[in-house]
PDB file of N, CA and C in Angstrom:
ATOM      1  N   UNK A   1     128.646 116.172 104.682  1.00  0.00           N
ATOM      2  CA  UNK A   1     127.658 116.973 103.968  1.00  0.00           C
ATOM      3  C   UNK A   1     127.469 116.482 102.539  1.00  0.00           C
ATOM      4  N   UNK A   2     128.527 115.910 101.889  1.00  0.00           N
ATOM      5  CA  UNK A   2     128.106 115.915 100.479  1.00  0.00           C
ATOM      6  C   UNK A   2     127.356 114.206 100.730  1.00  0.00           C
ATOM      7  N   UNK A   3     127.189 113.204 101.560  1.00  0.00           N
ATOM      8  CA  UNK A   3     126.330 112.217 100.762  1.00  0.00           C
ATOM      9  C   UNK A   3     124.755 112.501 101.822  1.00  0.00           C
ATOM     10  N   UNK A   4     124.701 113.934 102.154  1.00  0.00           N
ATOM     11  CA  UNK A   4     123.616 114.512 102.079  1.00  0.00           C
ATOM     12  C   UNK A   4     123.023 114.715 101.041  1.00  0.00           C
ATOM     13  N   UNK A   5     123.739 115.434 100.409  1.00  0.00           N
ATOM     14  CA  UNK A   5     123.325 116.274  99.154  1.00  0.00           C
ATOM     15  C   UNK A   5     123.781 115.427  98.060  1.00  0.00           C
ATOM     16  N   UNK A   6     123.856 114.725  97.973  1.00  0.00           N
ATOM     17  CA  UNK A   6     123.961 113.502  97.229  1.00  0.00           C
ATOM     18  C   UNK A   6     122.598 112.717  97.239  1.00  0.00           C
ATOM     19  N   UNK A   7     122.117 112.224  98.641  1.00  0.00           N
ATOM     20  CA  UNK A   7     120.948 111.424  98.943  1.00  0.00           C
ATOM     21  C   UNK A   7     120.007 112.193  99.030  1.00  0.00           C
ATOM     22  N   UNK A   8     119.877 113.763  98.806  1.00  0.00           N
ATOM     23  CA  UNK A   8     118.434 114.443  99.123  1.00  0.00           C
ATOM     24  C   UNK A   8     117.841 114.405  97.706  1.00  0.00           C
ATOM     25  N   UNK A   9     118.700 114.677  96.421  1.00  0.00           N
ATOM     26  CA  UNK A   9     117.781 114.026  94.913  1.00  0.00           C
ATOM     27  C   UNK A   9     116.937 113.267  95.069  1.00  0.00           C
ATOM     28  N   UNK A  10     117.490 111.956  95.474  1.00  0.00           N
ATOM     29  CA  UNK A  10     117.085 110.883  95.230  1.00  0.00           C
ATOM     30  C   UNK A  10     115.933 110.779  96.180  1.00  0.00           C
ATOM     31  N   UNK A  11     116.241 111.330  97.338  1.00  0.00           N
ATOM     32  CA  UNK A  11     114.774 111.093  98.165  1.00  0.00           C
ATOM     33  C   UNK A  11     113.348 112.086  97.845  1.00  0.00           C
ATOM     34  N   UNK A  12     113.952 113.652  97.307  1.00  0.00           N
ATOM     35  CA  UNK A  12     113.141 113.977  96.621  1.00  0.00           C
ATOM     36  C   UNK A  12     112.403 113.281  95.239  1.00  0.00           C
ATOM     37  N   UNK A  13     113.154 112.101  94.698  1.00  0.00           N
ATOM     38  CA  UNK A  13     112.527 111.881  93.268  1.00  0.00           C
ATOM     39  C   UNK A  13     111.477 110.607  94.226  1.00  0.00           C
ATOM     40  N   UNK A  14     111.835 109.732  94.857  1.00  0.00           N
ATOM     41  CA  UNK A  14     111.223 108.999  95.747  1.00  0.00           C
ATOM     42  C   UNK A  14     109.809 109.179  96.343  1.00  0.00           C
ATOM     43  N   UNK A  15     110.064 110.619  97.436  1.00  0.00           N
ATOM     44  CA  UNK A  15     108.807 110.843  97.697  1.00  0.00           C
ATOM     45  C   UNK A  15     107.781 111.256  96.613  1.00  0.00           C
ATOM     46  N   UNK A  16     108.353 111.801  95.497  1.00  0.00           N
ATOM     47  CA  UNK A  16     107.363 112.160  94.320  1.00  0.00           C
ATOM     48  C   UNK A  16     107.071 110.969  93.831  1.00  0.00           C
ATOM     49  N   UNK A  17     107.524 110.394  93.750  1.00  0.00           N
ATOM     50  CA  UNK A  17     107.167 108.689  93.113  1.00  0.00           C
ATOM     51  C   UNK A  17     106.284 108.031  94.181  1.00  0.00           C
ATOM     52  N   UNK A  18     106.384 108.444  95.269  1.00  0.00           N
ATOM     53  CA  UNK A  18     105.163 107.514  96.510  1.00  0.00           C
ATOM     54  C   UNK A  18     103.992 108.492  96.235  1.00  0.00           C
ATOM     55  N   UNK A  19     104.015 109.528  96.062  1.00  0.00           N
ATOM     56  CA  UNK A  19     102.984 110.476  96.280  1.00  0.00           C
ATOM     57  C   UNK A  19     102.215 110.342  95.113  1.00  0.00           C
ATOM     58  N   UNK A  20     102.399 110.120  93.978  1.00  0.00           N
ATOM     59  CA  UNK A  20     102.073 109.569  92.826  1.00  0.00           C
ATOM     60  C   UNK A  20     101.195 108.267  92.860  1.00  0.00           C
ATOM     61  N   UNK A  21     102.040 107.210  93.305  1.00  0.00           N
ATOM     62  CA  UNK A  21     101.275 106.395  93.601  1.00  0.00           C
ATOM     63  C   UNK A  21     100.237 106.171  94.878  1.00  0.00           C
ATOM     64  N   UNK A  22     100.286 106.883  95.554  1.00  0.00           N
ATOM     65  CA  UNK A  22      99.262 107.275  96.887  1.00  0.00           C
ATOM     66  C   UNK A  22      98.055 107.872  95.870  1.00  0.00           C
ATOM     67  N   UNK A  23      98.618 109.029  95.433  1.00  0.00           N
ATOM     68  CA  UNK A  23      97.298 109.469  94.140  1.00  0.00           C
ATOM     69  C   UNK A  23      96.770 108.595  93.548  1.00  0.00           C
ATOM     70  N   UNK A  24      97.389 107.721  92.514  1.00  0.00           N
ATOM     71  CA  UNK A  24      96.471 106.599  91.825  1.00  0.00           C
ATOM     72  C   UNK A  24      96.180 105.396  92.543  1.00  0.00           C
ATOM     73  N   UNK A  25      96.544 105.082  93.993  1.00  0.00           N
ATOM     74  CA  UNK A  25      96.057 104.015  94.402  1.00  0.00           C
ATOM     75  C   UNK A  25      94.639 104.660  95.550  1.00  0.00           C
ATOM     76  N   UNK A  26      94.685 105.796  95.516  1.00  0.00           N
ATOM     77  CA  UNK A  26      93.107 106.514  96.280  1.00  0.00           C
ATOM     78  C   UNK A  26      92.124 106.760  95.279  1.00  0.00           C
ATOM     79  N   UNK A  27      92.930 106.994  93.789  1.00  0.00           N
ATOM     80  CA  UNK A  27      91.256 107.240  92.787  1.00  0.00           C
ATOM     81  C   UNK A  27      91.169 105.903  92.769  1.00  0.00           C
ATOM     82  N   UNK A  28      91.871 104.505  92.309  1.00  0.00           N
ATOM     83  CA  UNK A  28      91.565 103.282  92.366  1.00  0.00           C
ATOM     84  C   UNK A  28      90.384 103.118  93.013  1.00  0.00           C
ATOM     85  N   UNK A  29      91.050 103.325  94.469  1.00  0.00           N
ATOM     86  CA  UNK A  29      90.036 103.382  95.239  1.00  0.00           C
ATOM     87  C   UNK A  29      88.832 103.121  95.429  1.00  0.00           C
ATOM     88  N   UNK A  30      88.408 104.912  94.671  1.00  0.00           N
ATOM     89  CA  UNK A  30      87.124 105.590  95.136  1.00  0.00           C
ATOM     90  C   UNK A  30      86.325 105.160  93.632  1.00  0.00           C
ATOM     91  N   UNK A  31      87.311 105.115  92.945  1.00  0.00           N
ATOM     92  CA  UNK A  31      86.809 104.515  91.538  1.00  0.00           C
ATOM     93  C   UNK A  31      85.992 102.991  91.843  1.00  0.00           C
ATOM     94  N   UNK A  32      86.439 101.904  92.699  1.00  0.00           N
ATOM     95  CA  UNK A  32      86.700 100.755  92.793  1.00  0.00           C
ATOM     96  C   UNK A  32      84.995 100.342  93.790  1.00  0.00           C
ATOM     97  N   UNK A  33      84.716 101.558  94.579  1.00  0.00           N
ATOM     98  CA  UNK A  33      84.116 102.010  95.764  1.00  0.00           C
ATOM     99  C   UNK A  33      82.540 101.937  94.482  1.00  0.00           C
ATOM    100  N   UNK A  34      82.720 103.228  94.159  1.00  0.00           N
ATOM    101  CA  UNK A  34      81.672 103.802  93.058  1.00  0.00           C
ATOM    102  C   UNK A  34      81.178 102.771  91.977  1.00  0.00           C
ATOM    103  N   UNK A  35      82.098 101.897  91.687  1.00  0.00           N
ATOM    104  CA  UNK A  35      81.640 101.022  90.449  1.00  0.00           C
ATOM    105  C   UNK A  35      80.638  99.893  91.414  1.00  0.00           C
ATOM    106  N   UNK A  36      81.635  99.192  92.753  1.00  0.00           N
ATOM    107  CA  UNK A  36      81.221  98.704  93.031  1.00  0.00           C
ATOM    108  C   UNK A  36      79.486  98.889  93.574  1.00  0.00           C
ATOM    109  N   UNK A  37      79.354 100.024  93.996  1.00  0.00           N
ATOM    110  CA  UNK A  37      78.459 100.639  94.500  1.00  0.00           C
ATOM    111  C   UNK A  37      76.664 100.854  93.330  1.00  0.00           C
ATOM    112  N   UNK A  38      77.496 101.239  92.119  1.00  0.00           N
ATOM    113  CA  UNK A  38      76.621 100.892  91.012  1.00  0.00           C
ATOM    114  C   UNK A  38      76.141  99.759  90.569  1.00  0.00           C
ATOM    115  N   UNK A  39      77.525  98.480  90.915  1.00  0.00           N
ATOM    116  CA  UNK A  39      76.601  97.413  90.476  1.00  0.00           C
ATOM    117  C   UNK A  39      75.843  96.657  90.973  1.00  0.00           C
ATOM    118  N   UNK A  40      76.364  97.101  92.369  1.00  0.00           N
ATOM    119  CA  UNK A  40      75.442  96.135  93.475  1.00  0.00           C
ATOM    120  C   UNK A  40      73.921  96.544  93.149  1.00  0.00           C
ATOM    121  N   UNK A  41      73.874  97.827  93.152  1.00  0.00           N
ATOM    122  CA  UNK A  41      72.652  98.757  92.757  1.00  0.00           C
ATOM    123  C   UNK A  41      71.981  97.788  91.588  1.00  0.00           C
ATOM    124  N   UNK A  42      72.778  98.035  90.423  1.00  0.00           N
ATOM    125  CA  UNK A  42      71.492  97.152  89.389  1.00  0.00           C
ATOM    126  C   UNK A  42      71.799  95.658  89.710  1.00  0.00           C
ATOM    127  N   UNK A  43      72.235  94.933  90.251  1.00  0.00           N
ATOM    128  CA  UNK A  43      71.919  93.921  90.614  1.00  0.00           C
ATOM    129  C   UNK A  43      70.981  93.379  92.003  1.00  0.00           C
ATOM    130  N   UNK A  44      70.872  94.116  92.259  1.00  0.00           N
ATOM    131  CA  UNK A  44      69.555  94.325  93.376  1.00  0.00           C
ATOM    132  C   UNK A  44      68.390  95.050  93.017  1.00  0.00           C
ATOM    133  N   UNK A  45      68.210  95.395  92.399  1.00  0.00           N
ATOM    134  CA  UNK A  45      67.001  96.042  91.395  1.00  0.00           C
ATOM    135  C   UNK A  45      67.294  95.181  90.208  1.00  0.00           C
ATOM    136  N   UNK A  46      65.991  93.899  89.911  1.00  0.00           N
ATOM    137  CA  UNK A  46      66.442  93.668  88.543  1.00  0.00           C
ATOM    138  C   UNK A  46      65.478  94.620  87.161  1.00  0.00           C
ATOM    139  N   UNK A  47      65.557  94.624  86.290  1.00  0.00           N
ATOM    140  CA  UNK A  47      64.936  95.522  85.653  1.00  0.00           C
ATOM    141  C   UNK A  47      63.744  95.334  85.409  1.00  0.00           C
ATOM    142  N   UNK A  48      62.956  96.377  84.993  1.00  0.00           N
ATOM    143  CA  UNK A  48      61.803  96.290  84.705  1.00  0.00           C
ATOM    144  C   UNK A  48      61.121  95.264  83.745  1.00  0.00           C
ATOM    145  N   UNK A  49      61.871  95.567  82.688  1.00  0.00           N
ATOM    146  CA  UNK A  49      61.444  94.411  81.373  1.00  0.00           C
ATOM    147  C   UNK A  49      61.703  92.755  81.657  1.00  0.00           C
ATOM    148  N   UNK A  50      62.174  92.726  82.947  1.00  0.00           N
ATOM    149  CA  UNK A  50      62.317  91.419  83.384  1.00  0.00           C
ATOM    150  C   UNK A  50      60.817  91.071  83.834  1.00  0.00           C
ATOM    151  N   UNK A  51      59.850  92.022  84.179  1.00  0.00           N
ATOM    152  CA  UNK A  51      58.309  91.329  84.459  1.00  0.00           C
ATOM    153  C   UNK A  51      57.628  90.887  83.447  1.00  0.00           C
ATOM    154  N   UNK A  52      58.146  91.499  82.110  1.00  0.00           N
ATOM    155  CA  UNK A  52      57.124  91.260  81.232  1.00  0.00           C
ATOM    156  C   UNK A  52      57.617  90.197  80.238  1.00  0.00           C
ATOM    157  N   UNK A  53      58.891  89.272  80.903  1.00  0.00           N
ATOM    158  CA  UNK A  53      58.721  88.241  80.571  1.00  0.00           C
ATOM    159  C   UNK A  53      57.312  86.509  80.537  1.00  0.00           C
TER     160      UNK A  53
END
């Protein structure tokens, strides 16, 4: 029993440390998703003031 309760800290500090990084590697993500998503956007539309060159 005790290198139970010895090893359950540590796996509690663990899973908080994966879950953490599960969090910032999904806004990455959606962050990563969205930017990309914007630039494709103005780079496929070029701008207007580009005609009146």
């Amino acid at each position: 029993m005790t290198t139970k309760n010895n090893l359950d800290p540590r796996i509690a500090k663990l899973e908080d440390q994966l879950e953490k990084r599960l969090r910032l590697a999904l806004l990455t993500l959606v962050l990563g998703i969205l930017i990309g998503f914007i630039f494709g956007a103005v780079i496929a539309m070029p701008p207007v003031w580009l005609g009146a060159l």
